[in-house]
Structure formats: structure tokens, C-alpha cells
ModelCIF file with pLDDT and N, C-alpha, C, O atoms, coordinates in Angstrom:
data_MODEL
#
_entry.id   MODEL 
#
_entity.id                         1 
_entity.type                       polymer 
_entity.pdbx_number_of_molecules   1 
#
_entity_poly.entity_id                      1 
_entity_poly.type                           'polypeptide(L)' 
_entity_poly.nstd_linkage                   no 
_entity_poly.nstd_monomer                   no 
_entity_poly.pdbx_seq_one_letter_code       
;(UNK)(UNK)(UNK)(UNK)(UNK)(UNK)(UNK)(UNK)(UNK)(UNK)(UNK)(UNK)(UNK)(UNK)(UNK)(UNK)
(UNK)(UNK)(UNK)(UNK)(UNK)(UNK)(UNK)(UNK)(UNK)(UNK)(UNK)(UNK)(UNK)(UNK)(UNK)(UNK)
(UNK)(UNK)(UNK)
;
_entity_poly.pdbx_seq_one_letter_code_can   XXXXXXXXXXXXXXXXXXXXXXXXXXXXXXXXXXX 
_entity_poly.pdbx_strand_id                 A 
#
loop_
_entity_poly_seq.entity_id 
_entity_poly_seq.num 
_entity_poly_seq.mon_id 
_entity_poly_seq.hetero 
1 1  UNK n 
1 2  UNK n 
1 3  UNK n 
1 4  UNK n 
1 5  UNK n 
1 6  UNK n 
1 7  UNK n 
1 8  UNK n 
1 9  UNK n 
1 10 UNK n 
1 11 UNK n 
1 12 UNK n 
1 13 UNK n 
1 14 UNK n 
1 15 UNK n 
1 16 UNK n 
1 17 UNK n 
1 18 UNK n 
1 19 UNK n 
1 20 UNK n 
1 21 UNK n 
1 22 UNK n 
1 23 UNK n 
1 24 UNK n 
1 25 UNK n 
1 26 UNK n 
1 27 UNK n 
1 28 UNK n 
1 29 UNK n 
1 30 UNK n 
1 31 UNK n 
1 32 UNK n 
1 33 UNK n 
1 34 UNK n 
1 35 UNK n 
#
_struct_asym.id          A 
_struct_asym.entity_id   1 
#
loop_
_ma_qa_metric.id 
_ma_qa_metric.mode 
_ma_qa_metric.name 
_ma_qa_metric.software_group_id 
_ma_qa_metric.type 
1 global pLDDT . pLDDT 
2 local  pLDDT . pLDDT 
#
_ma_qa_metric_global.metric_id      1 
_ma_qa_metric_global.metric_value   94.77 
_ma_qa_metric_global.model_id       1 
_ma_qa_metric_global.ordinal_id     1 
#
loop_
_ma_qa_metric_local.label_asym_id 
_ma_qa_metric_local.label_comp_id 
_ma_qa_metric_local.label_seq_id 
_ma_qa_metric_local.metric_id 
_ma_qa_metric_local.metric_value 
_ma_qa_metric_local.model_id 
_ma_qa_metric_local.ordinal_id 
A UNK 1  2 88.00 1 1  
A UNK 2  2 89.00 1 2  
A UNK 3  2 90.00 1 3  
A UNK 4  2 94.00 1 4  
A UNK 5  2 92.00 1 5  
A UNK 6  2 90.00 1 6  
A UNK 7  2 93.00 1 7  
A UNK 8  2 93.00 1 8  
A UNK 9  2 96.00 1 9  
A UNK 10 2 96.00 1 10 
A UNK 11 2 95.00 1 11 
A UNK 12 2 96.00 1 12 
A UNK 13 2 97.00 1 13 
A UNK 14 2 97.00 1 14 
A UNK 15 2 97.00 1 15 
A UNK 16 2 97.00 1 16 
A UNK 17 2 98.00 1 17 
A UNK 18 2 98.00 1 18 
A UNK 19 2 98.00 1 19 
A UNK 20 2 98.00 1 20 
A UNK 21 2 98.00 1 21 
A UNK 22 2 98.00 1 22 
A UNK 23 2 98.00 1 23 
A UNK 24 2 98.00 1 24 
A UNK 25 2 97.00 1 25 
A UNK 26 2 98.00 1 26 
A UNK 27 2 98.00 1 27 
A UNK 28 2 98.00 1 28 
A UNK 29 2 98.00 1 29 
A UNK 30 2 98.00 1 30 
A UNK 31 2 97.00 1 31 
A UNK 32 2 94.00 1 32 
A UNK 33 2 85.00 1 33 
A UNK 34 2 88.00 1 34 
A UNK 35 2 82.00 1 35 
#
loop_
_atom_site.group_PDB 
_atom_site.id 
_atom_site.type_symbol 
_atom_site.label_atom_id 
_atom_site.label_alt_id 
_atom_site.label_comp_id 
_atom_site.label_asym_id 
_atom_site.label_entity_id 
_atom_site.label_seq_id 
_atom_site.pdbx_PDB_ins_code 
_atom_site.Cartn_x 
_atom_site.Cartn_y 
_atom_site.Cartn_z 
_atom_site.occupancy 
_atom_site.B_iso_or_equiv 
_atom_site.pdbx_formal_charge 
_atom_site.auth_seq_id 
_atom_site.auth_comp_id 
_atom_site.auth_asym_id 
_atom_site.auth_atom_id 
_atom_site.pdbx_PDB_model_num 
ATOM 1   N N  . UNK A 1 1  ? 181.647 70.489 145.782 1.00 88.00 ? 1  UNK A N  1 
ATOM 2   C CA . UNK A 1 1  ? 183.059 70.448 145.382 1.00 88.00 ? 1  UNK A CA 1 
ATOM 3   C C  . UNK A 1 1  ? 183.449 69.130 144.724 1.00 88.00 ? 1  UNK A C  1 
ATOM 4   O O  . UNK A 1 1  ? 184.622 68.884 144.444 1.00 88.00 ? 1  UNK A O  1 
ATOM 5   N N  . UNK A 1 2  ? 182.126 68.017 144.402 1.00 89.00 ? 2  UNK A N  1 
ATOM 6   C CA . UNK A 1 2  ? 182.972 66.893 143.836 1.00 89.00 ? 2  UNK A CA 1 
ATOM 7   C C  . UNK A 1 2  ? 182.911 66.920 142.298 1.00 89.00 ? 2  UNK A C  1 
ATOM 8   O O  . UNK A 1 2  ? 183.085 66.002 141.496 1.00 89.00 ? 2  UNK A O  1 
ATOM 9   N N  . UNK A 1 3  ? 182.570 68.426 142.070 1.00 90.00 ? 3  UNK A N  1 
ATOM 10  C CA . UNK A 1 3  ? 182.753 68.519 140.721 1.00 90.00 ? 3  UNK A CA 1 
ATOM 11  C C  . UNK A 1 3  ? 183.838 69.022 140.100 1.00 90.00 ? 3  UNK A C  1 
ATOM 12  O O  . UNK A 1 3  ? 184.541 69.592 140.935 1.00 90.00 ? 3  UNK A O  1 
ATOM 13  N N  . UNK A 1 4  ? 184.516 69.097 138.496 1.00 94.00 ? 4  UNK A N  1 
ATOM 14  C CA . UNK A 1 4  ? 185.575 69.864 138.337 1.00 94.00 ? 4  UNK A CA 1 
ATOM 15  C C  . UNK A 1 4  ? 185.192 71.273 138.226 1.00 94.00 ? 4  UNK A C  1 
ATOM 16  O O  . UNK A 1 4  ? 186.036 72.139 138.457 1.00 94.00 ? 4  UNK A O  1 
ATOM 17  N N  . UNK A 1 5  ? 183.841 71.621 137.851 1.00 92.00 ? 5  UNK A N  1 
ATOM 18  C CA . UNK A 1 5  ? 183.660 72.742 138.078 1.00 92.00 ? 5  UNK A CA 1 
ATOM 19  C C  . UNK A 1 5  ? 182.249 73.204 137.157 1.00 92.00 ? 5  UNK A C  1 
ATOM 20  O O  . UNK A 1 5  ? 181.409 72.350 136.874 1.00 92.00 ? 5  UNK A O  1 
ATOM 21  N N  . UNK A 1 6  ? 182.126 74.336 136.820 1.00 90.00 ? 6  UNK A N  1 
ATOM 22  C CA . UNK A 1 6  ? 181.349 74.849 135.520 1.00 90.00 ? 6  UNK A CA 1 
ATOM 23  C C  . UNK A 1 6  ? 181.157 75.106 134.276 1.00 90.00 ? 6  UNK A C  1 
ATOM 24  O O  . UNK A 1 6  ? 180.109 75.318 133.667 1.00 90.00 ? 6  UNK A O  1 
ATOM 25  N N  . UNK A 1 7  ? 182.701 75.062 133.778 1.00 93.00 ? 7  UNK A N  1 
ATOM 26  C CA . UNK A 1 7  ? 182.753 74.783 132.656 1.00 93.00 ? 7  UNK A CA 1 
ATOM 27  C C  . UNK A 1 7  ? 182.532 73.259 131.776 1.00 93.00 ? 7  UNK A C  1 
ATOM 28  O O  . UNK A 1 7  ? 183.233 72.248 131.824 1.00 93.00 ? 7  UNK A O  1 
ATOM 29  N N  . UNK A 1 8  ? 181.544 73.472 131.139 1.00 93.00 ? 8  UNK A N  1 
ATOM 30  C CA . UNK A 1 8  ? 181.197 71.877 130.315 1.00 93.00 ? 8  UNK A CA 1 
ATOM 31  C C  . UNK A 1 8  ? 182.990 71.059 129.968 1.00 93.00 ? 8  UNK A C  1 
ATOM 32  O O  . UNK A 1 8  ? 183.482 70.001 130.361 1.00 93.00 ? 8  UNK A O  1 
ATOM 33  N N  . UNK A 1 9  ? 183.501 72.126 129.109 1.00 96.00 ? 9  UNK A N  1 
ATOM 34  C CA . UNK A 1 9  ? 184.246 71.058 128.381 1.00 96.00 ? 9  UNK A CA 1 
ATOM 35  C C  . UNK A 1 9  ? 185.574 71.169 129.692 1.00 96.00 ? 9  UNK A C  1 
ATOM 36  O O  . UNK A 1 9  ? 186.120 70.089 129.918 1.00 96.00 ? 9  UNK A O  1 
ATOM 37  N N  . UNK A 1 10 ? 185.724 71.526 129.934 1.00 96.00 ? 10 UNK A N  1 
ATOM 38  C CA . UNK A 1 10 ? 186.865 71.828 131.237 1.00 96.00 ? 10 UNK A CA 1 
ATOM 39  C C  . UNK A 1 10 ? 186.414 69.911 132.109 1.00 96.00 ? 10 UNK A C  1 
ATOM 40  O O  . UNK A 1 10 ? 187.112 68.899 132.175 1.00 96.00 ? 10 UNK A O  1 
ATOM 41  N N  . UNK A 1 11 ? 184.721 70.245 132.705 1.00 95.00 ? 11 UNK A N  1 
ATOM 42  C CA . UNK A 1 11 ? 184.764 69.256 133.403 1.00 95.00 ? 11 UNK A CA 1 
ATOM 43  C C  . UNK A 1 11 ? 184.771 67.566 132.515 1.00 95.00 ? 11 UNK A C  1 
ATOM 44  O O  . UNK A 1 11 ? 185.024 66.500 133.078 1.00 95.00 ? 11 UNK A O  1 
ATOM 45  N N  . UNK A 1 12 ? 184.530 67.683 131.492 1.00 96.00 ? 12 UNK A N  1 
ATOM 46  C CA . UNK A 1 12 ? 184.749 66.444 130.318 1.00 96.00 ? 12 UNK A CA 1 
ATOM 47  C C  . UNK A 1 12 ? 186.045 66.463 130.545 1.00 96.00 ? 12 UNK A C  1 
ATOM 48  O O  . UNK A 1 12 ? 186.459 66.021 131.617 1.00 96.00 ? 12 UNK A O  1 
ATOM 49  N N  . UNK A 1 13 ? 186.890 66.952 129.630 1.00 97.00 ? 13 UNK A N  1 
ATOM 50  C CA . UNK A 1 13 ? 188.539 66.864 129.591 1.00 97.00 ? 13 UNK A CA 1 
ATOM 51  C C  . UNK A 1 13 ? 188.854 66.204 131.082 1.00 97.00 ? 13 UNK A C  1 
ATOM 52  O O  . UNK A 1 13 ? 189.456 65.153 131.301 1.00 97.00 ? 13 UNK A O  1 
ATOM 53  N N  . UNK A 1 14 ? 188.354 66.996 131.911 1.00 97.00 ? 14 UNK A N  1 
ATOM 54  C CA . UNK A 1 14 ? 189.415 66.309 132.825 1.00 97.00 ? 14 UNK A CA 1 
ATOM 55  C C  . UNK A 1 14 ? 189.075 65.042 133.778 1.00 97.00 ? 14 UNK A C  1 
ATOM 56  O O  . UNK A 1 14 ? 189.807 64.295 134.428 1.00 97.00 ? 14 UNK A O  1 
ATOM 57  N N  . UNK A 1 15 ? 187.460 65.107 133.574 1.00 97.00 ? 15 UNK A N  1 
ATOM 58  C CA . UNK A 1 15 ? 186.978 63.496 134.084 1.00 97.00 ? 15 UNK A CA 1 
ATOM 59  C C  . UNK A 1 15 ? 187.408 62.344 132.653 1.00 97.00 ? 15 UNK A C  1 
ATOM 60  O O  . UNK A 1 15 ? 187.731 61.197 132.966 1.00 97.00 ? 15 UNK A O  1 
ATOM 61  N N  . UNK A 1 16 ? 187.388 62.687 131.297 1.00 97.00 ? 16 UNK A N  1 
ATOM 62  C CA . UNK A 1 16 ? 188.332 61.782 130.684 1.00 97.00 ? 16 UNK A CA 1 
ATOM 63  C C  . UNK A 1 16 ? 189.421 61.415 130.771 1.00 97.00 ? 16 UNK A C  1 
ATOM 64  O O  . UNK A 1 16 ? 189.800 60.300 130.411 1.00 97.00 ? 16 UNK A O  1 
ATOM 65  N N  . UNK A 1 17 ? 190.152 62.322 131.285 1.00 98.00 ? 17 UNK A N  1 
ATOM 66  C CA . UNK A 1 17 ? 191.704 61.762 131.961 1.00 98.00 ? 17 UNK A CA 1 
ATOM 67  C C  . UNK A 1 17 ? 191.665 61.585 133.137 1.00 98.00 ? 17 UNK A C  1 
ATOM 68  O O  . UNK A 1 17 ? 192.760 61.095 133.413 1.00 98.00 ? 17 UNK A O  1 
ATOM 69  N N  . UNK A 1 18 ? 190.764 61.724 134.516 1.00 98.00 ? 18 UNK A N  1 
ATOM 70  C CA . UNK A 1 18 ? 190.820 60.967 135.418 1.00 98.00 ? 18 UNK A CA 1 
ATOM 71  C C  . UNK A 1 18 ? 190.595 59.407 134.781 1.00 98.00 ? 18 UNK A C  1 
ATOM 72  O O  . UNK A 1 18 ? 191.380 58.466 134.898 1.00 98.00 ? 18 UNK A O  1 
ATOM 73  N N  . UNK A 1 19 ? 189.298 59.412 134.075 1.00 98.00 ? 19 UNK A N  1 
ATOM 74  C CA . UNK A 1 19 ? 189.314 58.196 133.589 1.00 98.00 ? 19 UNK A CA 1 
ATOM 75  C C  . UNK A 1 19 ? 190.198 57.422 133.099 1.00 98.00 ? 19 UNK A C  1 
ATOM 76  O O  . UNK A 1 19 ? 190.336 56.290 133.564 1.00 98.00 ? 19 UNK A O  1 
ATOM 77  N N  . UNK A 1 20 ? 190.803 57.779 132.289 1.00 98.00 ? 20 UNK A N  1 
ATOM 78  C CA . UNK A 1 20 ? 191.817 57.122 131.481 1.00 98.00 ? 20 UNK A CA 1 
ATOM 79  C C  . UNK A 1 20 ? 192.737 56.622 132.330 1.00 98.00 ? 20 UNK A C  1 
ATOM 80  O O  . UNK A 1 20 ? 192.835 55.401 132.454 1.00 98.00 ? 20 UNK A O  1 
ATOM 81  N N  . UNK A 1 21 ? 193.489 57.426 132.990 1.00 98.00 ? 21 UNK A N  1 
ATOM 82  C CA . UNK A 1 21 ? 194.450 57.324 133.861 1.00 98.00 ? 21 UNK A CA 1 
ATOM 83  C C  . UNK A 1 21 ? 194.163 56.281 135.083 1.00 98.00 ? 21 UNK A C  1 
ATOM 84  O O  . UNK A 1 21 ? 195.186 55.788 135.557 1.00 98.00 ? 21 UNK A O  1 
ATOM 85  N N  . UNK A 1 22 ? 192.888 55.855 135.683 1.00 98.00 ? 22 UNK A N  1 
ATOM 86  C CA . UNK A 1 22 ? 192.589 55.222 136.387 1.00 98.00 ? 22 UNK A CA 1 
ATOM 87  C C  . UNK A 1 22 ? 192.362 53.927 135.806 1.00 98.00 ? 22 UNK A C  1 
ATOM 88  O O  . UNK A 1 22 ? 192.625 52.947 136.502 1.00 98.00 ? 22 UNK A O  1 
ATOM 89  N N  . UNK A 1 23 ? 191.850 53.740 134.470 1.00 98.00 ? 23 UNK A N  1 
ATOM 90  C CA . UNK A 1 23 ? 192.055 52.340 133.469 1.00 98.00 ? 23 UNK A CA 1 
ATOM 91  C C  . UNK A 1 23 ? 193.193 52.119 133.781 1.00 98.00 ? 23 UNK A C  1 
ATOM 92  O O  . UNK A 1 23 ? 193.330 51.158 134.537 1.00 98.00 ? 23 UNK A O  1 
ATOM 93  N N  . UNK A 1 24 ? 194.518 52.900 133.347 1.00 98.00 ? 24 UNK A N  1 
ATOM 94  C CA . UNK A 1 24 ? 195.479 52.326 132.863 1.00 98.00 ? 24 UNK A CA 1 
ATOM 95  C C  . UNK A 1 24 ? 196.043 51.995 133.985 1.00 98.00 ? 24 UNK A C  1 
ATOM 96  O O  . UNK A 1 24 ? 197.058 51.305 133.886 1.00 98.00 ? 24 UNK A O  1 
ATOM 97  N N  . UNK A 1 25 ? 195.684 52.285 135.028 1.00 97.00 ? 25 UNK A N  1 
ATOM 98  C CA . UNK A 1 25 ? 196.383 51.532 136.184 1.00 97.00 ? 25 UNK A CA 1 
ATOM 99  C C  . UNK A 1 25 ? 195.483 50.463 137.154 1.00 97.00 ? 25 UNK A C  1 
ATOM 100 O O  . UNK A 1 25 ? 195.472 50.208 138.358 1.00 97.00 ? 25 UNK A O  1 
ATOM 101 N N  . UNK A 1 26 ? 194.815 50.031 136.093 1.00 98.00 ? 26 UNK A N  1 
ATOM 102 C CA . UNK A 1 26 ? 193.751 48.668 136.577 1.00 98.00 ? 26 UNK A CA 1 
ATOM 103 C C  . UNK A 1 26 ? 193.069 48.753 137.368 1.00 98.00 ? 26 UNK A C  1 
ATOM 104 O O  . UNK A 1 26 ? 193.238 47.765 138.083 1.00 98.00 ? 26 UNK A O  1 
ATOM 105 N N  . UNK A 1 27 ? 192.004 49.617 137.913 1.00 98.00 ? 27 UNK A N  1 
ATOM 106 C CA . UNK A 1 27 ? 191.314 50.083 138.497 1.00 98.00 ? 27 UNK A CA 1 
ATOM 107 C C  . UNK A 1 27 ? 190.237 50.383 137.116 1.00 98.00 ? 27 UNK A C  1 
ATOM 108 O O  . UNK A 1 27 ? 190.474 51.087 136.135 1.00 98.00 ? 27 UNK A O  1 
ATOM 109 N N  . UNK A 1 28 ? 189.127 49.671 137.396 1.00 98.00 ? 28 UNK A N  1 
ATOM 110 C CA . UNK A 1 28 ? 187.841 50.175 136.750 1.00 98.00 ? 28 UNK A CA 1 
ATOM 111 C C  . UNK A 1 28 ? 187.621 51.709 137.333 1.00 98.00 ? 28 UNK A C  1 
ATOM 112 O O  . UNK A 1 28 ? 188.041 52.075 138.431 1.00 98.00 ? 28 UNK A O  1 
ATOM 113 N N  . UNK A 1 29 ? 186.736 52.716 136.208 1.00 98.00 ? 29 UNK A N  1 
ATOM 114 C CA . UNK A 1 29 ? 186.562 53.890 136.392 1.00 98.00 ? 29 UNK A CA 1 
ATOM 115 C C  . UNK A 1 29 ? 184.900 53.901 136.487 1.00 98.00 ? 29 UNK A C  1 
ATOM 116 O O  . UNK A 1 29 ? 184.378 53.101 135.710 1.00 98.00 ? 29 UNK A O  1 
ATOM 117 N N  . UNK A 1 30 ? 183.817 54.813 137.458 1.00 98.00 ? 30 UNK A N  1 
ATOM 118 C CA . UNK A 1 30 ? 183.307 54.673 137.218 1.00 98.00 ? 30 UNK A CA 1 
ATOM 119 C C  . UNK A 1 30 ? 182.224 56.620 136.821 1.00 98.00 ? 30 UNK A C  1 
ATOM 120 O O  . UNK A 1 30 ? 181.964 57.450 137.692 1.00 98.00 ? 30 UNK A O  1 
ATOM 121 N N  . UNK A 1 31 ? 181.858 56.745 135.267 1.00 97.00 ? 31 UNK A N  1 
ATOM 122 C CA . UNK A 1 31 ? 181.396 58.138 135.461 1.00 97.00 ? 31 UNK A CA 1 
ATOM 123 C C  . UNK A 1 31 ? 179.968 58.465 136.006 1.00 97.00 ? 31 UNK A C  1 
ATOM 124 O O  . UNK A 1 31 ? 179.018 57.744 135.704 1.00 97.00 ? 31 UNK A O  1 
ATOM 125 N N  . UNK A 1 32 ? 179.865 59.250 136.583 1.00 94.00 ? 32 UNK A N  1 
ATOM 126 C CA . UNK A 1 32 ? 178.310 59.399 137.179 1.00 94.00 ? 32 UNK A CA 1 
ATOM 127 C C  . UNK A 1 32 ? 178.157 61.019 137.397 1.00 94.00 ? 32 UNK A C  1 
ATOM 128 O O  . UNK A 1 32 ? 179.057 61.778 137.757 1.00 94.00 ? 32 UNK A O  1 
ATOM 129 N N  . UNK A 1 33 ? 177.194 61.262 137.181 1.00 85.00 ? 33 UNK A N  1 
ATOM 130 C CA . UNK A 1 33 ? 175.541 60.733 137.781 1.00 85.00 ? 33 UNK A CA 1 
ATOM 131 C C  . UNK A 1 33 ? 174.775 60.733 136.398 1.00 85.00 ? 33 UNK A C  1 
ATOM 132 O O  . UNK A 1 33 ? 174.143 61.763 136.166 1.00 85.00 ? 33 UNK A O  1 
ATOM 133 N N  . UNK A 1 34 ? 174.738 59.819 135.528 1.00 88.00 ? 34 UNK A N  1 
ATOM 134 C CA . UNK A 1 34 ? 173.939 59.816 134.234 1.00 88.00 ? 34 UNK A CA 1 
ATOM 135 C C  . UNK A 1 34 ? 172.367 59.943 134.673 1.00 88.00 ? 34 UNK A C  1 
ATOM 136 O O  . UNK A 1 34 ? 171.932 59.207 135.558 1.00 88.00 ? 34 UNK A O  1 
ATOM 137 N N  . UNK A 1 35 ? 171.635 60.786 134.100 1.00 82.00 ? 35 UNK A N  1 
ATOM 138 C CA . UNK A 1 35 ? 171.776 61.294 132.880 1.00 82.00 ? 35 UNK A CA 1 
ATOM 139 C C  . UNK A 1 35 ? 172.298 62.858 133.220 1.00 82.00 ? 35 UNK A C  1 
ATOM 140 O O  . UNK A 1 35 ? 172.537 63.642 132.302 1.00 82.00 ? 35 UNK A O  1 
#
């Protein structure tokens, strides 16, 4: 469950705006599990 889900672009979109949203409130973001 610590994923957004199965859809590729669903889970992009919305780990980019977790991201974003967590920049902008000064908190480094961090994405994982590369690769």
C-alpha cells in the first residue's frame, strides 16, 4: 500500500505533486526505490 497504485502515469502525477508540494514547504523530498 505504499504505492499510489498501478497505473504508471497516475503513480508519476501524483508522486510529482507529493513532491512538489513537499519542496515548497521546505522539506527536502525524497523519490525511491530507483531503479
Amino acid at each position: 500500500s505504499r504505492s499510489y497504485g498501478s497505473d504508471k502515469e497516475q503513480v508519476i502525477a501524483l508522486a510529482n505533486r507529493f513532491i512538489q508540494k513537499t519542496q515548497d514547504g521546505g522539506i527536502i523530498a525524497t523519490a525511491k526505490h530507483f531503479p
